[in-house]
PDB file of N, CA and C in Angstrom:
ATOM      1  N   UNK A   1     -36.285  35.935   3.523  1.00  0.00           N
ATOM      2  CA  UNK A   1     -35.109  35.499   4.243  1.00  0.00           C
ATOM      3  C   UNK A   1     -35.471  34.329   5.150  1.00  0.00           C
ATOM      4  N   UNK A   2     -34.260  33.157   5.589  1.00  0.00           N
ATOM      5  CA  UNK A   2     -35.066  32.179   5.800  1.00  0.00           C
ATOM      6  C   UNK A   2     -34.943  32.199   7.539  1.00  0.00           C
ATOM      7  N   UNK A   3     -36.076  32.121   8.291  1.00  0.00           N
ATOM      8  CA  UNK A   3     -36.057  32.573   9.598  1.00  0.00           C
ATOM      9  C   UNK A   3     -34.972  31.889  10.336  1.00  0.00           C
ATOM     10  N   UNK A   4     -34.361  30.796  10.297  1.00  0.00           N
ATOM     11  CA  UNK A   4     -33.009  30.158  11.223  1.00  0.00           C
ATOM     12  C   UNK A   4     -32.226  30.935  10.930  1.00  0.00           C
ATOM     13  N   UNK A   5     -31.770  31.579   9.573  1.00  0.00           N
ATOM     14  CA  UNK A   5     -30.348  31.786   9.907  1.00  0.00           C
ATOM     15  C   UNK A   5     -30.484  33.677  10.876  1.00  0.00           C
ATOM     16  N   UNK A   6     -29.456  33.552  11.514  1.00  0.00           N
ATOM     17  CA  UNK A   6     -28.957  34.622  12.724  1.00  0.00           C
ATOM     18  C   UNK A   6     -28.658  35.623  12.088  1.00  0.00           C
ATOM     19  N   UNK A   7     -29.074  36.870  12.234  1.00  0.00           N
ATOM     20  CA  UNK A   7     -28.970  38.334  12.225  1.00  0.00           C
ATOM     21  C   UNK A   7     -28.576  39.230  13.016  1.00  0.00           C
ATOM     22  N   UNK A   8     -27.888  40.004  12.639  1.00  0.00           N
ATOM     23  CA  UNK A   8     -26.924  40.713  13.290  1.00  0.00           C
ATOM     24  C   UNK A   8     -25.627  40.736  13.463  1.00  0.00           C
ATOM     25  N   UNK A   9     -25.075  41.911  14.494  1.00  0.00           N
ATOM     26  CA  UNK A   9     -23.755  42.031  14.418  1.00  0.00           C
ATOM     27  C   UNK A   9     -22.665  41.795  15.348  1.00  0.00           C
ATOM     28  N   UNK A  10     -23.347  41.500  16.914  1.00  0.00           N
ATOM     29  CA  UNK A  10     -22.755  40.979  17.985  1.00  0.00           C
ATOM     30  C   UNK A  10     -22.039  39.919  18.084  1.00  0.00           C
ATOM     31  N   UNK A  11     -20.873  39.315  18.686  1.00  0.00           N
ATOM     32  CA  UNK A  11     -20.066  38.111  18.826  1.00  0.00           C
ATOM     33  C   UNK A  11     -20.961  37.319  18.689  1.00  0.00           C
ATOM     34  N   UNK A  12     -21.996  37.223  19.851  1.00  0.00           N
ATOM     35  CA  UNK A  12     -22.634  35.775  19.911  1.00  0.00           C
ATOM     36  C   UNK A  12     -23.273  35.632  18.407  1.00  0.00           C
ATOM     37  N   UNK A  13     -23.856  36.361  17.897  1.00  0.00           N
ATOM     38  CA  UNK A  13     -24.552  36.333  16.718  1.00  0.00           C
ATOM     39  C   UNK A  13     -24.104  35.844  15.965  1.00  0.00           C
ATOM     40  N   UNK A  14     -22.747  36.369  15.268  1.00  0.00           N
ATOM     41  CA  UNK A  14     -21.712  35.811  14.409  1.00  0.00           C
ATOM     42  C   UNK A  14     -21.481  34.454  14.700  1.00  0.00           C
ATOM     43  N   UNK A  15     -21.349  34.083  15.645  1.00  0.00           N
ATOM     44  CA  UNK A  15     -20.763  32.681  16.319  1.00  0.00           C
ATOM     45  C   UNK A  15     -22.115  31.850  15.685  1.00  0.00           C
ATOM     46  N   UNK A  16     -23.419  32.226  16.440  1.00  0.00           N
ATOM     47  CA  UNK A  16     -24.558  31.473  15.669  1.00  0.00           C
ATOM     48  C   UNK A  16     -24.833  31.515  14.057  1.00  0.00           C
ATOM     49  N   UNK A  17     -24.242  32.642  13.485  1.00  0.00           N
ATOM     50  CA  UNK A  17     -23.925  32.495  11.966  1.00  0.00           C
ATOM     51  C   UNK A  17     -23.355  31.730  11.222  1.00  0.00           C
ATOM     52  N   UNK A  18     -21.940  31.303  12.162  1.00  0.00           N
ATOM     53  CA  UNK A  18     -21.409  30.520  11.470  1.00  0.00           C
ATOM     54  C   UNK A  18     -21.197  29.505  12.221  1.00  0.00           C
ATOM     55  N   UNK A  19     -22.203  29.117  13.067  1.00  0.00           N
ATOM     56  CA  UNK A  19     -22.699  27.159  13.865  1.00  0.00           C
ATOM     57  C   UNK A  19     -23.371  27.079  12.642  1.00  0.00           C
ATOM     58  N   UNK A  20     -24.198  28.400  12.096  1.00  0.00           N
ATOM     59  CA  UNK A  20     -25.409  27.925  11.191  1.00  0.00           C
ATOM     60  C   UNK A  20     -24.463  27.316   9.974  1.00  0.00           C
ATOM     61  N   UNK A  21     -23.678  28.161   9.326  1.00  0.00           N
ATOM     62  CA  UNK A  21     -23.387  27.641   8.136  1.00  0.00           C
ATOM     63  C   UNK A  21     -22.726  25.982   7.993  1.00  0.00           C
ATOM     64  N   UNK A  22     -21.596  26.196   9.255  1.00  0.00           N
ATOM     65  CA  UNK A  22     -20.871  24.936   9.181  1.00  0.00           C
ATOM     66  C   UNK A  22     -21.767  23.928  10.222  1.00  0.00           C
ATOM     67  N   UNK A  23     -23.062  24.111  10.476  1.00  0.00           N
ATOM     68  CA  UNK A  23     -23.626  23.322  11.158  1.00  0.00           C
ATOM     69  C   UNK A  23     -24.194  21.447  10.504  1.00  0.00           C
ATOM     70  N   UNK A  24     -23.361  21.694   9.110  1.00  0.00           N
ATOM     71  CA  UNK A  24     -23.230  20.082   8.458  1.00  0.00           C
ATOM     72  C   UNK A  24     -22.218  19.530   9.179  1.00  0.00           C
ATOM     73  N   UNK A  25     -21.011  20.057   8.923  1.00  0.00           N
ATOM     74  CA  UNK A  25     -19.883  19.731   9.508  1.00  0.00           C
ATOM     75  C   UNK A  25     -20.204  19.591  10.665  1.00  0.00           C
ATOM     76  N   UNK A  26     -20.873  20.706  11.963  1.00  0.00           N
ATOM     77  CA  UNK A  26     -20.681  20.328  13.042  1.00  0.00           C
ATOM     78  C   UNK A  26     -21.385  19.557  13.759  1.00  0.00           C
ATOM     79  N   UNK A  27     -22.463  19.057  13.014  1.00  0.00           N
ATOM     80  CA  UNK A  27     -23.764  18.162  13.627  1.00  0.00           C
ATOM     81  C   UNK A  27     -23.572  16.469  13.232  1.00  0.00           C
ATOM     82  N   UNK A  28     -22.321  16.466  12.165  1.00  0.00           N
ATOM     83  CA  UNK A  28     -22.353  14.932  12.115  1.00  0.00           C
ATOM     84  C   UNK A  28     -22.423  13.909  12.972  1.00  0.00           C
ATOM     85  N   UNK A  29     -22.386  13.038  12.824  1.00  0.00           N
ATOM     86  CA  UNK A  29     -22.290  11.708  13.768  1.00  0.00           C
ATOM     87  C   UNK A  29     -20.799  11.278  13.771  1.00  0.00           C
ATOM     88  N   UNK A  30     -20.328  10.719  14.186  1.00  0.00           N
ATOM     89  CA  UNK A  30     -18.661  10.268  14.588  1.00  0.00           C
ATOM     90  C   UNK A  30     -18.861   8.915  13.667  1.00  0.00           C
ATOM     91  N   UNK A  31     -17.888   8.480  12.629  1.00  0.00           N
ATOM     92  CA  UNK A  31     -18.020   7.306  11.939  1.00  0.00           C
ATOM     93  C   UNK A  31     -17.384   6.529  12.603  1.00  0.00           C
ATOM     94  N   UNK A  32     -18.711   5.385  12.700  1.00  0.00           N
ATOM     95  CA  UNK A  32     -17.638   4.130  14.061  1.00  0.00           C
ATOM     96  C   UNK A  32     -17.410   3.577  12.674  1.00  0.00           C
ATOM     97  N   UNK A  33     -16.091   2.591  13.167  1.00  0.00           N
ATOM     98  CA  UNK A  33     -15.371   1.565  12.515  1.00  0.00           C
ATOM     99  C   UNK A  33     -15.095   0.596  13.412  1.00  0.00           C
ATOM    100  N   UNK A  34     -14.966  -0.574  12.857  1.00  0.00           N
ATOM    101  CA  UNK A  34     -14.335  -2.086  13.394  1.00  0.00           C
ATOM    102  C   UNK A  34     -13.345  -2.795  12.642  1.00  0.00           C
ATOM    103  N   UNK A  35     -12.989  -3.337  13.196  1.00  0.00           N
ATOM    104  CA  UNK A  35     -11.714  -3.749  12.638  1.00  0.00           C
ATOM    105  C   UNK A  35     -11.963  -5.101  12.872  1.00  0.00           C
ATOM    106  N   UNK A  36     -12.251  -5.639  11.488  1.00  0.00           N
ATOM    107  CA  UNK A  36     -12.640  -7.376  11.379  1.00  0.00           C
ATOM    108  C   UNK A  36     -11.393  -8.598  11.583  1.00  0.00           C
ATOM    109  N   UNK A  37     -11.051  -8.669  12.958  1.00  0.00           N
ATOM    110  CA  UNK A  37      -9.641  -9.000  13.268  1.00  0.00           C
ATOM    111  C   UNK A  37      -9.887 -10.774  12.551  1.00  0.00           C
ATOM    112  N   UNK A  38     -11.098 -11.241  12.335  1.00  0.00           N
ATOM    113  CA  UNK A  38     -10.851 -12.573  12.322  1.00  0.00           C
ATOM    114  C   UNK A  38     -10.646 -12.802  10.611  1.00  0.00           C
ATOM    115  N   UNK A  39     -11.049 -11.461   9.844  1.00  0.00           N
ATOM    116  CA  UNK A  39     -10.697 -11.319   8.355  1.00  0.00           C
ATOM    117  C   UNK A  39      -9.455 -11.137   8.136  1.00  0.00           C
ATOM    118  N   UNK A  40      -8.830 -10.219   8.873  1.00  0.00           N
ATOM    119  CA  UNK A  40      -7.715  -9.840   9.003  1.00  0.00           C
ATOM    120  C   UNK A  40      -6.358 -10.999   8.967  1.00  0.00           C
ATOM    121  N   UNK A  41      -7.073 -12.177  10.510  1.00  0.00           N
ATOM    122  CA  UNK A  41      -5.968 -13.232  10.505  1.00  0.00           C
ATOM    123  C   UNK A  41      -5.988 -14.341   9.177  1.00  0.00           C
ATOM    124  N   UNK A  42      -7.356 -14.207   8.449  1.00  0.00           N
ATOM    125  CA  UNK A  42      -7.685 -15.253   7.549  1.00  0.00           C
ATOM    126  C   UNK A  42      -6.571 -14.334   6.029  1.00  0.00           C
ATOM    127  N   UNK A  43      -6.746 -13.334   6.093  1.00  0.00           N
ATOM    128  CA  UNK A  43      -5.942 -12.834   5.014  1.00  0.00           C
ATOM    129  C   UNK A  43      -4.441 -12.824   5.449  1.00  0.00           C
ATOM    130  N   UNK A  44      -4.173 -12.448   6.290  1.00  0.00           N
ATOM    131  CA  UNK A  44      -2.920 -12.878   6.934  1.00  0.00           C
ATOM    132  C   UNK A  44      -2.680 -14.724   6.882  1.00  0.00           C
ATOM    133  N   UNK A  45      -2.913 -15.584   7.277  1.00  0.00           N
ATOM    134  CA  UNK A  45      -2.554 -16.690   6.998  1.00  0.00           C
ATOM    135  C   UNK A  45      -2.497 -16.898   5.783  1.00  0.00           C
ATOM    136  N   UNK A  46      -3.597 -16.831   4.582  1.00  0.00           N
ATOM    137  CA  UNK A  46      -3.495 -17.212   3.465  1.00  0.00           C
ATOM    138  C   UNK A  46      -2.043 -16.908   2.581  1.00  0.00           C
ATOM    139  N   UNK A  47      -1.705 -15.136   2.826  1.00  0.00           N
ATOM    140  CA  UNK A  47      -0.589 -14.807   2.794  1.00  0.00           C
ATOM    141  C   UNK A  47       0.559 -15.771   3.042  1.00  0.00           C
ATOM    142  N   UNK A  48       0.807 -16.295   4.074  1.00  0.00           N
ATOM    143  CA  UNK A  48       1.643 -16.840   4.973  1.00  0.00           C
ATOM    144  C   UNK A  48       1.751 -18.323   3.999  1.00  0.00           C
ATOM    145  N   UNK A  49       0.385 -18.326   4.059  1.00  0.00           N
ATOM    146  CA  UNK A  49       0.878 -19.597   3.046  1.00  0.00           C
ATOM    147  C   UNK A  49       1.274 -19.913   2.024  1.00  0.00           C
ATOM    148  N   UNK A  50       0.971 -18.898   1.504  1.00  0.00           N
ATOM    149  CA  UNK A  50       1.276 -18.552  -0.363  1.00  0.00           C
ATOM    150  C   UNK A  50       2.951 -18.348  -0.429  1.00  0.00           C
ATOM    151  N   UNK A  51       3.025 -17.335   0.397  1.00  0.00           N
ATOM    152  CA  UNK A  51       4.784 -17.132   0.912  1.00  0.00           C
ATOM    153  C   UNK A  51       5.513 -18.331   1.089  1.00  0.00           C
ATOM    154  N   UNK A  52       5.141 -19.226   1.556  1.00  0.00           N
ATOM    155  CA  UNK A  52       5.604 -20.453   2.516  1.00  0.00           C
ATOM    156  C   UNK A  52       5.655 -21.656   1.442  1.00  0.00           C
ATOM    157  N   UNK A  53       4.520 -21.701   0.725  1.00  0.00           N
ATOM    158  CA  UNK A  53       4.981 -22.216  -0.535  1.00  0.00           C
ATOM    159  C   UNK A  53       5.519 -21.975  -1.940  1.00  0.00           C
ATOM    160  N   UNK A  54       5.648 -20.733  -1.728  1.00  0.00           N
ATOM    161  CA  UNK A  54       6.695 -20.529  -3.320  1.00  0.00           C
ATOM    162  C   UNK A  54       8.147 -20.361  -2.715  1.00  0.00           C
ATOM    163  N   UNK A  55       8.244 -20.217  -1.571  1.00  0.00           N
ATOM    164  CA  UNK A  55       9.702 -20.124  -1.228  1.00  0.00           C
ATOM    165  C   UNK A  55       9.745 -21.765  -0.758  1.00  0.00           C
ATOM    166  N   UNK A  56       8.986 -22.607  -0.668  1.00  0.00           N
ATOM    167  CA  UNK A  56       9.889 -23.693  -0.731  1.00  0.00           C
ATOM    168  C   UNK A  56       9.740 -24.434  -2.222  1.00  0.00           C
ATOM    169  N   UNK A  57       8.775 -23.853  -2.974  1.00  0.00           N
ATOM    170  CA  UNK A  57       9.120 -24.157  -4.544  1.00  0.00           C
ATOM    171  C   UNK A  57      10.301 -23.783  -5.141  1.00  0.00           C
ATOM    172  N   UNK A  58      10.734 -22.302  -4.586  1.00  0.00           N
ATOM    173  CA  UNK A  58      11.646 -21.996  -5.696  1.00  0.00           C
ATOM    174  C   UNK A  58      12.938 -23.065  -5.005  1.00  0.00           C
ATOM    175  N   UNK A  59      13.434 -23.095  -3.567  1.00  0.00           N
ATOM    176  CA  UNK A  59      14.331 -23.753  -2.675  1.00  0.00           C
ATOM    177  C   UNK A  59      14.611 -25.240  -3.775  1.00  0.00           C
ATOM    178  N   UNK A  60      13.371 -25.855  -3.921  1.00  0.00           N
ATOM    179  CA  UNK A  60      13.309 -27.308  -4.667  1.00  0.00           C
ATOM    180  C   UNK A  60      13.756 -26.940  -6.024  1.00  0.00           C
ATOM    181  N   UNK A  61      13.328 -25.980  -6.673  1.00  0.00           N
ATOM    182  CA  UNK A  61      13.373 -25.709  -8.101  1.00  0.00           C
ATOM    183  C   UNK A  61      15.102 -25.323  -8.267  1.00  0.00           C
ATOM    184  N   UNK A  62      15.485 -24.490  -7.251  1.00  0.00           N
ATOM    185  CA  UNK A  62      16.975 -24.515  -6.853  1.00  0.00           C
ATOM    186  C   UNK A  62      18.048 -25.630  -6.598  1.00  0.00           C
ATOM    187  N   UNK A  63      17.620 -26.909  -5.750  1.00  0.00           N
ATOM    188  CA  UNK A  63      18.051 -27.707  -5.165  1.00  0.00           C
ATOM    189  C   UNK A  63      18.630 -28.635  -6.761  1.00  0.00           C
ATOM    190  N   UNK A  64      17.336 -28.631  -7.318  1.00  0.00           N
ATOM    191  CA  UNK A  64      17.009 -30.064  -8.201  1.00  0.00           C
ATOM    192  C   UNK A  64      17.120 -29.721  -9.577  1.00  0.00           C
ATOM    193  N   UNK A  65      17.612 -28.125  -9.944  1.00  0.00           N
ATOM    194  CA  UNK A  65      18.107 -28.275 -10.989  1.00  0.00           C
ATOM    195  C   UNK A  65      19.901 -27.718 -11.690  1.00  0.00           C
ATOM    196  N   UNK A  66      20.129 -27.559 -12.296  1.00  0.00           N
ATOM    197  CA  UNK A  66      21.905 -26.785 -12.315  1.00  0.00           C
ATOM    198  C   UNK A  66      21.609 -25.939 -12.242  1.00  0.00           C
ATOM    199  N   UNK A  67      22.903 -24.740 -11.858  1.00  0.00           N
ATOM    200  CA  UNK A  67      22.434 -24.153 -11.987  1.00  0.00           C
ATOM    201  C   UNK A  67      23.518 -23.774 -13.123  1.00  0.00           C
ATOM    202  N   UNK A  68      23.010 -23.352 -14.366  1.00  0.00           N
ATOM    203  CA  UNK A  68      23.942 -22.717 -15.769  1.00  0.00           C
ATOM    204  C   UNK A  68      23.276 -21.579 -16.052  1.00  0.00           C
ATOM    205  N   UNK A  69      24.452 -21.265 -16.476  1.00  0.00           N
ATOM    206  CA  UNK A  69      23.822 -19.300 -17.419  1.00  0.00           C
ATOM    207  C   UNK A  69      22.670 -20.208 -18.176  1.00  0.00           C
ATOM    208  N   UNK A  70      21.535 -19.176 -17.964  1.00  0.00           N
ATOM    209  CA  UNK A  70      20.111 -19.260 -18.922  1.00  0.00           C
ATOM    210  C   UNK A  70      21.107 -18.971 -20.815  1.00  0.00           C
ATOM    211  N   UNK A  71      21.249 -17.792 -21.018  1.00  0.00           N
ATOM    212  CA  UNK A  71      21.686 -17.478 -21.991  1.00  0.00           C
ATOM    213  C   UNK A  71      23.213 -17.237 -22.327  1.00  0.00           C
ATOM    214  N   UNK A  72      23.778 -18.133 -23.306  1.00  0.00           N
ATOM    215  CA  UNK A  72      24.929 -18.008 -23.274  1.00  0.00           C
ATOM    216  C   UNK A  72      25.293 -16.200 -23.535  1.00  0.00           C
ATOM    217  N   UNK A  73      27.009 -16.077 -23.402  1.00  0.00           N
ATOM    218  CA  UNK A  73      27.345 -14.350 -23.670  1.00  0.00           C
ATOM    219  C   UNK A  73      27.545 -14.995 -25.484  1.00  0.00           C
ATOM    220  N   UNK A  74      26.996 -13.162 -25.664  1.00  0.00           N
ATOM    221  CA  UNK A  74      26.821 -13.583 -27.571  1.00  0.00           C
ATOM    222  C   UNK A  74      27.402 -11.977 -28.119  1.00  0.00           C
ATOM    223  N   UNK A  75      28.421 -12.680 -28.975  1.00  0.00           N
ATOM    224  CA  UNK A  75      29.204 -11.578 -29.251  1.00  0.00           C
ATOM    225  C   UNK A  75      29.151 -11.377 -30.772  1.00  0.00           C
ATOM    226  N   UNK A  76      28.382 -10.428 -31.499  1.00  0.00           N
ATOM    227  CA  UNK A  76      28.441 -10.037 -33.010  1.00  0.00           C
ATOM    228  C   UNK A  76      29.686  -9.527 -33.422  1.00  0.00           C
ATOM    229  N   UNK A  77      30.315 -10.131 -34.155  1.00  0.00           N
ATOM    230  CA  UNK A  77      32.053  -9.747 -34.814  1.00  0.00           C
ATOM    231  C   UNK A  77      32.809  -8.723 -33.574  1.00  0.00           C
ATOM    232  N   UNK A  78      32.420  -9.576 -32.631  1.00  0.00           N
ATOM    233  CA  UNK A  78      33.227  -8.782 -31.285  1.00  0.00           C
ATOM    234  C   UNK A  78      33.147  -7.706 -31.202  1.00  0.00           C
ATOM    235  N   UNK A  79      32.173  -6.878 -31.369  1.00  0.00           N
ATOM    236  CA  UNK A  79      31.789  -5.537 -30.762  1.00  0.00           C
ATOM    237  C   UNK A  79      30.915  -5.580 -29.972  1.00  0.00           C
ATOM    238  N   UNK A  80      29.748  -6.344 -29.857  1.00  0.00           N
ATOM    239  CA  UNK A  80      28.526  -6.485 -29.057  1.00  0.00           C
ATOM    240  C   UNK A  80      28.728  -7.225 -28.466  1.00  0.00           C
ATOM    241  N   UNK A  81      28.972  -7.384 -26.640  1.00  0.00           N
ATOM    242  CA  UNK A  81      28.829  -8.822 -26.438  1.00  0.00           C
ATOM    243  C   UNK A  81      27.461  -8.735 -25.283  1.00  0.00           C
ATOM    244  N   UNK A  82      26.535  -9.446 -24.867  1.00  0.00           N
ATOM    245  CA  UNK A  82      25.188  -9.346 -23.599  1.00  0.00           C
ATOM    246  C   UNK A  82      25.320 -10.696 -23.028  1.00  0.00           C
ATOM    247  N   UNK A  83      25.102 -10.978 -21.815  1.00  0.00           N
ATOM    248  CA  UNK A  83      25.368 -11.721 -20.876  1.00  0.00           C
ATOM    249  C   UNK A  83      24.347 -11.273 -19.771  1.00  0.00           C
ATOM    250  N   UNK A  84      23.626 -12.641 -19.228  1.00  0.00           N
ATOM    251  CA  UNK A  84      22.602 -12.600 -18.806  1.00  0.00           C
ATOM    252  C   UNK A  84      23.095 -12.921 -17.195  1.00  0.00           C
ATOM    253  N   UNK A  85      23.416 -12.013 -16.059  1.00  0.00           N
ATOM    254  CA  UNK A  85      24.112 -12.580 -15.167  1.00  0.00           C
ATOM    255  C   UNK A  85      22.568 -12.766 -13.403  1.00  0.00           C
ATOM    256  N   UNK A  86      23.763 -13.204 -12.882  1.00  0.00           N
ATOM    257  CA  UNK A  86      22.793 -12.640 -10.847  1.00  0.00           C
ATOM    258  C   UNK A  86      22.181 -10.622 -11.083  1.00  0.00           C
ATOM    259  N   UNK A  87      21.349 -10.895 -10.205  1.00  0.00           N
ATOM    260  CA  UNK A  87      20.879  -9.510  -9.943  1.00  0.00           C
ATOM    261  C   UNK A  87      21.774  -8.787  -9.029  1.00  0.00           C
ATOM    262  N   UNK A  88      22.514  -7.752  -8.996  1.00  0.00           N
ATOM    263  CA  UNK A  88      23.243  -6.950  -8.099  1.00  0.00           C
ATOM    264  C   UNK A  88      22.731  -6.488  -6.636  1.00  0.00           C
ATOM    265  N   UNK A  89      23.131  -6.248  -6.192  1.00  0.00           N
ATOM    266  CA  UNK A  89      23.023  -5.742  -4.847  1.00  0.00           C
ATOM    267  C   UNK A  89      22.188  -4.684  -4.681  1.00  0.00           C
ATOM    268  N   UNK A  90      22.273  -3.493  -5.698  1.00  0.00           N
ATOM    269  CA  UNK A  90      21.515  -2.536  -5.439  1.00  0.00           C
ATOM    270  C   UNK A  90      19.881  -2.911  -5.872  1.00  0.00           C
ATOM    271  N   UNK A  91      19.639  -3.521  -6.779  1.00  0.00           N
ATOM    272  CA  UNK A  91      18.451  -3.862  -7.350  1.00  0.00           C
ATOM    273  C   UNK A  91      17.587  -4.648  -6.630  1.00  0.00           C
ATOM    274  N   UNK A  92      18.954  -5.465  -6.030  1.00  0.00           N
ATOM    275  CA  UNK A  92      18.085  -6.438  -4.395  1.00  0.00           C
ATOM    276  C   UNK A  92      17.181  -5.245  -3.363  1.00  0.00           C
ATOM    277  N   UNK A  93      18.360  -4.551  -3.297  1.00  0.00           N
ATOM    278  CA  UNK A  93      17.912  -3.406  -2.115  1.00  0.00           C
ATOM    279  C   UNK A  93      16.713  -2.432  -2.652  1.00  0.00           C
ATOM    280  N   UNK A  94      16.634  -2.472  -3.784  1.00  0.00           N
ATOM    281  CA  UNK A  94      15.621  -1.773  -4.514  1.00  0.00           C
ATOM    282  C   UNK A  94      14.277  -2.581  -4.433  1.00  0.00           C
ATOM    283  N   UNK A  95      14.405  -3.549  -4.815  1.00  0.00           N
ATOM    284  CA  UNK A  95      13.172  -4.343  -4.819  1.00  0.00           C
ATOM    285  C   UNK A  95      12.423  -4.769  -3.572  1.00  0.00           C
ATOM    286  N   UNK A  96      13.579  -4.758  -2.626  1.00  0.00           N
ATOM    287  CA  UNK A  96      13.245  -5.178  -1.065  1.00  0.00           C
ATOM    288  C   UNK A  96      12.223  -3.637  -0.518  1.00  0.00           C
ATOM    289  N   UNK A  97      13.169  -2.935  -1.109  1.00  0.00           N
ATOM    290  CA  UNK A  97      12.452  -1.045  -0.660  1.00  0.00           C
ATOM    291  C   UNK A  97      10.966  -1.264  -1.412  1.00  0.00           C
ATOM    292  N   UNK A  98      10.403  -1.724  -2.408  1.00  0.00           N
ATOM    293  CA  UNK A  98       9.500  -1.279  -2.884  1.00  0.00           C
ATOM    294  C   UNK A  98       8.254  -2.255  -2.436  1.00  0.00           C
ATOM    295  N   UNK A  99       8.760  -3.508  -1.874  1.00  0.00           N
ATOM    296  CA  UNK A  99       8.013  -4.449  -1.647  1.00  0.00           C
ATOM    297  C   UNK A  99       7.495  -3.986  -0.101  1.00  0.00           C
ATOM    298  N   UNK A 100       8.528  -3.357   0.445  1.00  0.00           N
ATOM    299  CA  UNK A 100       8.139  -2.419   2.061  1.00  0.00           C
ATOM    300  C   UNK A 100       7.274  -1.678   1.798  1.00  0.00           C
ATOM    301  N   UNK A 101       7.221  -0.870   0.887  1.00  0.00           N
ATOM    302  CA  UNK A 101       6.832   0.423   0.394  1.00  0.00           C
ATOM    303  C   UNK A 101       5.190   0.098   0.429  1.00  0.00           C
ATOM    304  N   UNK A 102       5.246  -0.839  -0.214  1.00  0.00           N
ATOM    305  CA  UNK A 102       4.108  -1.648  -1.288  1.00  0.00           C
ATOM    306  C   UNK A 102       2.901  -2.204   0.276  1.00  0.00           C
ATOM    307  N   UNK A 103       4.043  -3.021   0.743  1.00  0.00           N
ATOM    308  CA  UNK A 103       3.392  -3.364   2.191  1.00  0.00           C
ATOM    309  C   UNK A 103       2.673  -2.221   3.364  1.00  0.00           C
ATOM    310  N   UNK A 104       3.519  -1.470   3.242  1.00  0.00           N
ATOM    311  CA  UNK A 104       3.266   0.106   4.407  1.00  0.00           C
ATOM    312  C   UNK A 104       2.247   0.990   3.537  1.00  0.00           C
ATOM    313  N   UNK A 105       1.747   1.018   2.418  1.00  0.00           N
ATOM    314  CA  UNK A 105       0.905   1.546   1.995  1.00  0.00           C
ATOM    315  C   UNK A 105      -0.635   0.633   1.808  1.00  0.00           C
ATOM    316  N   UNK A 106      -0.390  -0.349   1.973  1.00  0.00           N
ATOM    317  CA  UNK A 106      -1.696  -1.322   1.545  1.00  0.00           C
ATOM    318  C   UNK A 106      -2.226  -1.207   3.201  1.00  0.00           C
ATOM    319  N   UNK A 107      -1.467  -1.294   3.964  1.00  0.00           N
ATOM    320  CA  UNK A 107      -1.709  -1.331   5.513  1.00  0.00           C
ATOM    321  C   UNK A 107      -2.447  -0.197   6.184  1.00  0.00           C
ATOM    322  N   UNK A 108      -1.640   0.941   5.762  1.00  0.00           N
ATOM    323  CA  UNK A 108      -2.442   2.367   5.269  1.00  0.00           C
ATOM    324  C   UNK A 108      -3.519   2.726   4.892  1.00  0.00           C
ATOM    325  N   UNK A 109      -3.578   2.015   3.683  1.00  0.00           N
ATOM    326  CA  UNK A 109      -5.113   2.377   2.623  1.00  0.00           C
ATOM    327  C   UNK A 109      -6.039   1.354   3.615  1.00  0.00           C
ATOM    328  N   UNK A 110      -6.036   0.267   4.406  1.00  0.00           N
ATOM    329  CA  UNK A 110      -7.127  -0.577   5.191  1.00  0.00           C
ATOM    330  C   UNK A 110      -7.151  -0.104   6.389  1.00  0.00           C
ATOM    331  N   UNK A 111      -5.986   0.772   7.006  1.00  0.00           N
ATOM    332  CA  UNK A 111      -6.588   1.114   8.259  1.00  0.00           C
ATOM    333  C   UNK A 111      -7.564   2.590   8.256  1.00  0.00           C
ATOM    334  N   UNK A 112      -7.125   3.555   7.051  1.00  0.00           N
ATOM    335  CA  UNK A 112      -7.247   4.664   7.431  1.00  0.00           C
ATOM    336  C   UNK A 112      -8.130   5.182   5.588  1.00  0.00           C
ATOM    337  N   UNK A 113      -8.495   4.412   4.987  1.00  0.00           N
ATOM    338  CA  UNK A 113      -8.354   4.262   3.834  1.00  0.00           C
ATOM    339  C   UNK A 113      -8.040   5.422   2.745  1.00  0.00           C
ATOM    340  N   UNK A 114      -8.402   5.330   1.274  1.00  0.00           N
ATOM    341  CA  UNK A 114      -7.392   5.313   0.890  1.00  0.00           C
ATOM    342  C   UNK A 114      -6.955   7.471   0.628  1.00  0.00           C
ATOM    343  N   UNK A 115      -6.120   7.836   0.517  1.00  0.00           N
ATOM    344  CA  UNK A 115      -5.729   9.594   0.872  1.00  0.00           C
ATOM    345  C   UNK A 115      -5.178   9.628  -0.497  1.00  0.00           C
ATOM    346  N   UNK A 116      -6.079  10.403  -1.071  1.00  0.00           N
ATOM    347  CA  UNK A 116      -5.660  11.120  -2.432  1.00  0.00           C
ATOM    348  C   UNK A 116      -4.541  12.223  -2.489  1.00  0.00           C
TER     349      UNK A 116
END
């Protein structure tokens, strides 16, 4: 039997029984972390910029060309007809939700990382 671990049947004993067992758990070290704020602003700007220029690409790409249906409506002996229109409202609101979603979880997985 291996002489550390505690014998017997008294409170304190038990208590030293089980410091002994969970004594991995309880002897760790505290994991420091830092938070690399100057990585942080460099990924943040790059962002900012990437954003900053496709929204004034698409603005120009908007400005400077017509705007016409991509695909005309096409109708097979008038039973079928498909028409390629704007995106609706809900799909806006959908896409806006997932791009939050998308954002609040990436923010998540770097502060706290990632939870199976």
């Amino acid at each position: 039997m291996n002489p550390d671990v505690p014998t017997g049947n008294t409170g304190e004993i038990v208590r030293d029984y089980y410091n002994y067992l969970y004594s991995h758990y309880l002897n760790q070290i505290a994991q420091k972390y830092y938070i690399h704020w100057d990585t942080l602003l460099w990924v943040a700007l790059w962002i900012f910029v990437l954003v900053a220029i496709f929204y004034a690409y698409t603005r120009w790409q908007r400005s400077t060309h017509q705007s016409e249906e991509p695909y005309p409506v096409e109708s097979y002996n008038g039973y079928i007809e498909e028409s390629n229109g704007p995106i609706g409202t809900f799909l806006t609101i959908f896409f806006i939700g997932m791009f939050v979603w998308l954002v609040i979880l990436t923010i998540m997985d770097l502060l706290h990382g990632q939870i199976y």
